[in-house]
Protein backbone atom coordinates (compact mmCIF):
# COMPACT_ATOMS: atom_id res chain seq x y z
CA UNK A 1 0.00 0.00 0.00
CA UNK A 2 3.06 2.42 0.21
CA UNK A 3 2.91 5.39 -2.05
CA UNK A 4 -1.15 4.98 -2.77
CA UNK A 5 -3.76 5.53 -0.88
CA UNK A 6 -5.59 2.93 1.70
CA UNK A 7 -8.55 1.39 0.95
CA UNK A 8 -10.84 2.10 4.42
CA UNK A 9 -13.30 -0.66 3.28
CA UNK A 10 -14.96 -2.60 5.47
CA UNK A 11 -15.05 -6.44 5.23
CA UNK A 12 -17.83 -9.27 5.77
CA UNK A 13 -19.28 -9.93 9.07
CA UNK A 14 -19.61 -7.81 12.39
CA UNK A 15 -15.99 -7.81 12.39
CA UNK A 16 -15.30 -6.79 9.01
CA UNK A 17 -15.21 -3.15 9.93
CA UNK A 18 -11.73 -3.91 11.08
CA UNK A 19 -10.66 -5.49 7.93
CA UNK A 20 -8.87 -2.21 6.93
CA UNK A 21 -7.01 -2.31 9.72
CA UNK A 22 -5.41 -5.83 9.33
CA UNK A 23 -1.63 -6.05 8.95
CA UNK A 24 1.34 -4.38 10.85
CA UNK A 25 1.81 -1.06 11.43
CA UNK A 26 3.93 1.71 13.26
CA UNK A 27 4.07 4.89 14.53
CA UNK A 28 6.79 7.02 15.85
CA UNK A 29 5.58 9.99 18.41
CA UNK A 30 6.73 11.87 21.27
CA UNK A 31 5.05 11.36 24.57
CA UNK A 32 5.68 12.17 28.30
CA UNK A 33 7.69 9.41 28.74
CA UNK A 34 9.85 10.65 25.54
CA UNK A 35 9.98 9.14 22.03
CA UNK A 36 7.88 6.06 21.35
CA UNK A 37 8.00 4.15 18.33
CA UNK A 38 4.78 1.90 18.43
CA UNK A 39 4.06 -0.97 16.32
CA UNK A 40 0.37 -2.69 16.18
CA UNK A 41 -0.37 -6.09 14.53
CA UNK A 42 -3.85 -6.96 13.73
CA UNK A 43 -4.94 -10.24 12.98
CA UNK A 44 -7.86 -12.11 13.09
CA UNK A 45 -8.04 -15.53 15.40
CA UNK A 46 -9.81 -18.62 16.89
CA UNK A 47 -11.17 -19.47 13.13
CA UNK A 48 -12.12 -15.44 12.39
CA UNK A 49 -14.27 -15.14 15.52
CA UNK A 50 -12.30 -12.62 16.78
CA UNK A 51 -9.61 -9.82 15.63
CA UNK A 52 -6.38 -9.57 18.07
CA UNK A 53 -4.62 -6.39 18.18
CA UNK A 54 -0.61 -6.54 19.40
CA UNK A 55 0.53 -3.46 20.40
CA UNK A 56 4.35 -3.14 21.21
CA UNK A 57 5.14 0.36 22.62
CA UNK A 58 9.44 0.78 22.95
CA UNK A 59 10.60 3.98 24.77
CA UNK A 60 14.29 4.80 25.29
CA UNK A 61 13.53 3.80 29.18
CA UNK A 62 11.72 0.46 28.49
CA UNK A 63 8.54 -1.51 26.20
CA UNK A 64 5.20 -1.97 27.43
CA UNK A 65 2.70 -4.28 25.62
CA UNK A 66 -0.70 -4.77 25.29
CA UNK A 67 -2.85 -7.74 23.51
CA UNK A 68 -6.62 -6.77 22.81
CA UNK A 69 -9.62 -9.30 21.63
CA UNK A 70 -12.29 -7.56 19.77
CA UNK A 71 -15.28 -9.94 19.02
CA UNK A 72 -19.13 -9.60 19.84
CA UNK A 73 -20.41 -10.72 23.28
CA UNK A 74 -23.41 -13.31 23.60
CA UNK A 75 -25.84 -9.88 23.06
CA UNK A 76 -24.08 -9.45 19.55
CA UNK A 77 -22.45 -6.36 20.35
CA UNK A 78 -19.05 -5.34 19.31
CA UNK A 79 -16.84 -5.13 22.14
CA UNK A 80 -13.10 -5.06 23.28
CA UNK A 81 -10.68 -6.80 26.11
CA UNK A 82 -7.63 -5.33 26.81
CA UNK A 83 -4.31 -6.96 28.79
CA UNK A 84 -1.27 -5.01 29.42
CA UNK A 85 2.46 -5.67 30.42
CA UNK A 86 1.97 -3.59 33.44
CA UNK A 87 -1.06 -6.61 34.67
CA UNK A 88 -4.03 -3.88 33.83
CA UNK A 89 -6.93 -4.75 32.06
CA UNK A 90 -10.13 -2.81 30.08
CA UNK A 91 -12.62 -3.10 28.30
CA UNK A 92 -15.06 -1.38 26.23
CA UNK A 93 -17.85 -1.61 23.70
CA UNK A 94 -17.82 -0.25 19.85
CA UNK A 95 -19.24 3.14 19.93
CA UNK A 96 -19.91 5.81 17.32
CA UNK A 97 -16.83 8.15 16.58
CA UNK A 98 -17.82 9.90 13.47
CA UNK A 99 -17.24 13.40 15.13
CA UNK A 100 -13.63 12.66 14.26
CA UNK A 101 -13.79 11.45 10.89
CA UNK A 102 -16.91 10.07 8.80
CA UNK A 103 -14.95 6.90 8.53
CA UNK A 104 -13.72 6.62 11.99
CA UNK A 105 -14.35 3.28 14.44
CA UNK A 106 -13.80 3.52 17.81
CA UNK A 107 -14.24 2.68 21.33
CA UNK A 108 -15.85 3.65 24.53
CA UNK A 109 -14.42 2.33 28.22
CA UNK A 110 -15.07 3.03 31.72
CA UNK A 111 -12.13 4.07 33.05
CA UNK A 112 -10.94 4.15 36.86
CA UNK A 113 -9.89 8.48 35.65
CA UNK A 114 -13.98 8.23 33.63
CA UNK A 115 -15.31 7.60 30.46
CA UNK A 116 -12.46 7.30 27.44
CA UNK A 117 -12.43 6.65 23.89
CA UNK A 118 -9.89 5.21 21.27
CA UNK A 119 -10.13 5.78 17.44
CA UNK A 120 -8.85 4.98 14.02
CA UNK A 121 -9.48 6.99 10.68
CA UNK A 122 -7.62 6.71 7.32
CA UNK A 123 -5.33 9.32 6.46
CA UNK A 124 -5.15 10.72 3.38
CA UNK A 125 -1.96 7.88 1.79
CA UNK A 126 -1.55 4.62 2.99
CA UNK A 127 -2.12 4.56 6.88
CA UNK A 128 -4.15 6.03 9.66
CA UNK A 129 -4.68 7.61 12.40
CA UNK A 130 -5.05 6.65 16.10
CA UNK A 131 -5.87 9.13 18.71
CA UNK A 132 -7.11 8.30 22.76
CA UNK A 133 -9.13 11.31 24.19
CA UNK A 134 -11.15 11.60 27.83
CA UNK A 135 -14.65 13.16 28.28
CA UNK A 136 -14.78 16.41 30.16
CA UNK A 137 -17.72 18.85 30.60
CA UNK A 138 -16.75 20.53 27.51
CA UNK A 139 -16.65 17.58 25.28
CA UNK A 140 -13.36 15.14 24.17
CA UNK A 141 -9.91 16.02 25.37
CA UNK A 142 -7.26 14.57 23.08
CA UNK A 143 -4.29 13.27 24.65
CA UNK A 144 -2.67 10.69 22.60
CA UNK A 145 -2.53 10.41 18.86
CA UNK A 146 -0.29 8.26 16.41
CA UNK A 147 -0.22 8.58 12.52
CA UNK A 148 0.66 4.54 11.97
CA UNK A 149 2.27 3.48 8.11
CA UNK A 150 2.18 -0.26 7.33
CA UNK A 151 4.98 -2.06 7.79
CA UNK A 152 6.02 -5.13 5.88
CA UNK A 153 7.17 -8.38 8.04
């Protein structure tokens, strides 16, 4: 896909939203912590009943990692389960994030700090955009975003 832009169409199934997302991708950022360079592997698992997202964040003081589930619960609904390096754990349900971007899919979760969201948006070549925000009283507050490029294994 380098050099040409992505094609942000969805597959078949409740999960094929996430088909544009499948493959490995990275990001390079700054962050409180200093530089990051993340890398994110999507992939889908247990016979295509579910899509696992690897995330491998590597800062100059350390990695932390994170392996994700998305797949419906018995209800149907699209939802998320998140395990980290640092023995957390979240989860959240699919929820609509077209205030970003018409094309956006995201994330809700109940948060021990309140409500957050996660989303992902084409950009405008051959990648896309990840951002993490918080609700406040006055609406979304952005405080993590990544522009990923695929990456070829």
């Amino acid at each position: 896909m380098t050099g040409s832009a992505m094609v942000w169409k969805k597959g078949r199934g409740k999960l094929g939203i996430f088909k544009p997302l499948l493959g490995t991708w990275r990001a390079k950022a700054d962050s409180p912590m200093g530089a990051v360079v993340c890398t994110r592997t999507f992939s889908k698992v247990l016979e295509d009943a579910y899509v696992q997202l690897e995330a491998q964040w590597d800062f100059e003081q350390g990695s932390y990692e994170e392996i994700v589930f998305i797949g419906t619960d018995p209800e149907g609904k699209i939802r998320f389960w998140s395990f980290t390096s640092d023995k957390n754990q979240s989860h959240g349900y699919l929820a609509d994030v077209t205030d970003i971007h018409e094309l956006a899919i995201g994330f809700e979760a109940e948060m021990p700090a309140g409500l957050a969201r996660m989303a992902y948006w084409p950009d405008d070549e051959a990648g896309f955009y990840w951002v993490v925000e918080s609700k406040t009283k006055k609406g979304w507050n952005r405080f993590t975003e990544h522009h990923y490029k695929e990456i070829k294994l």
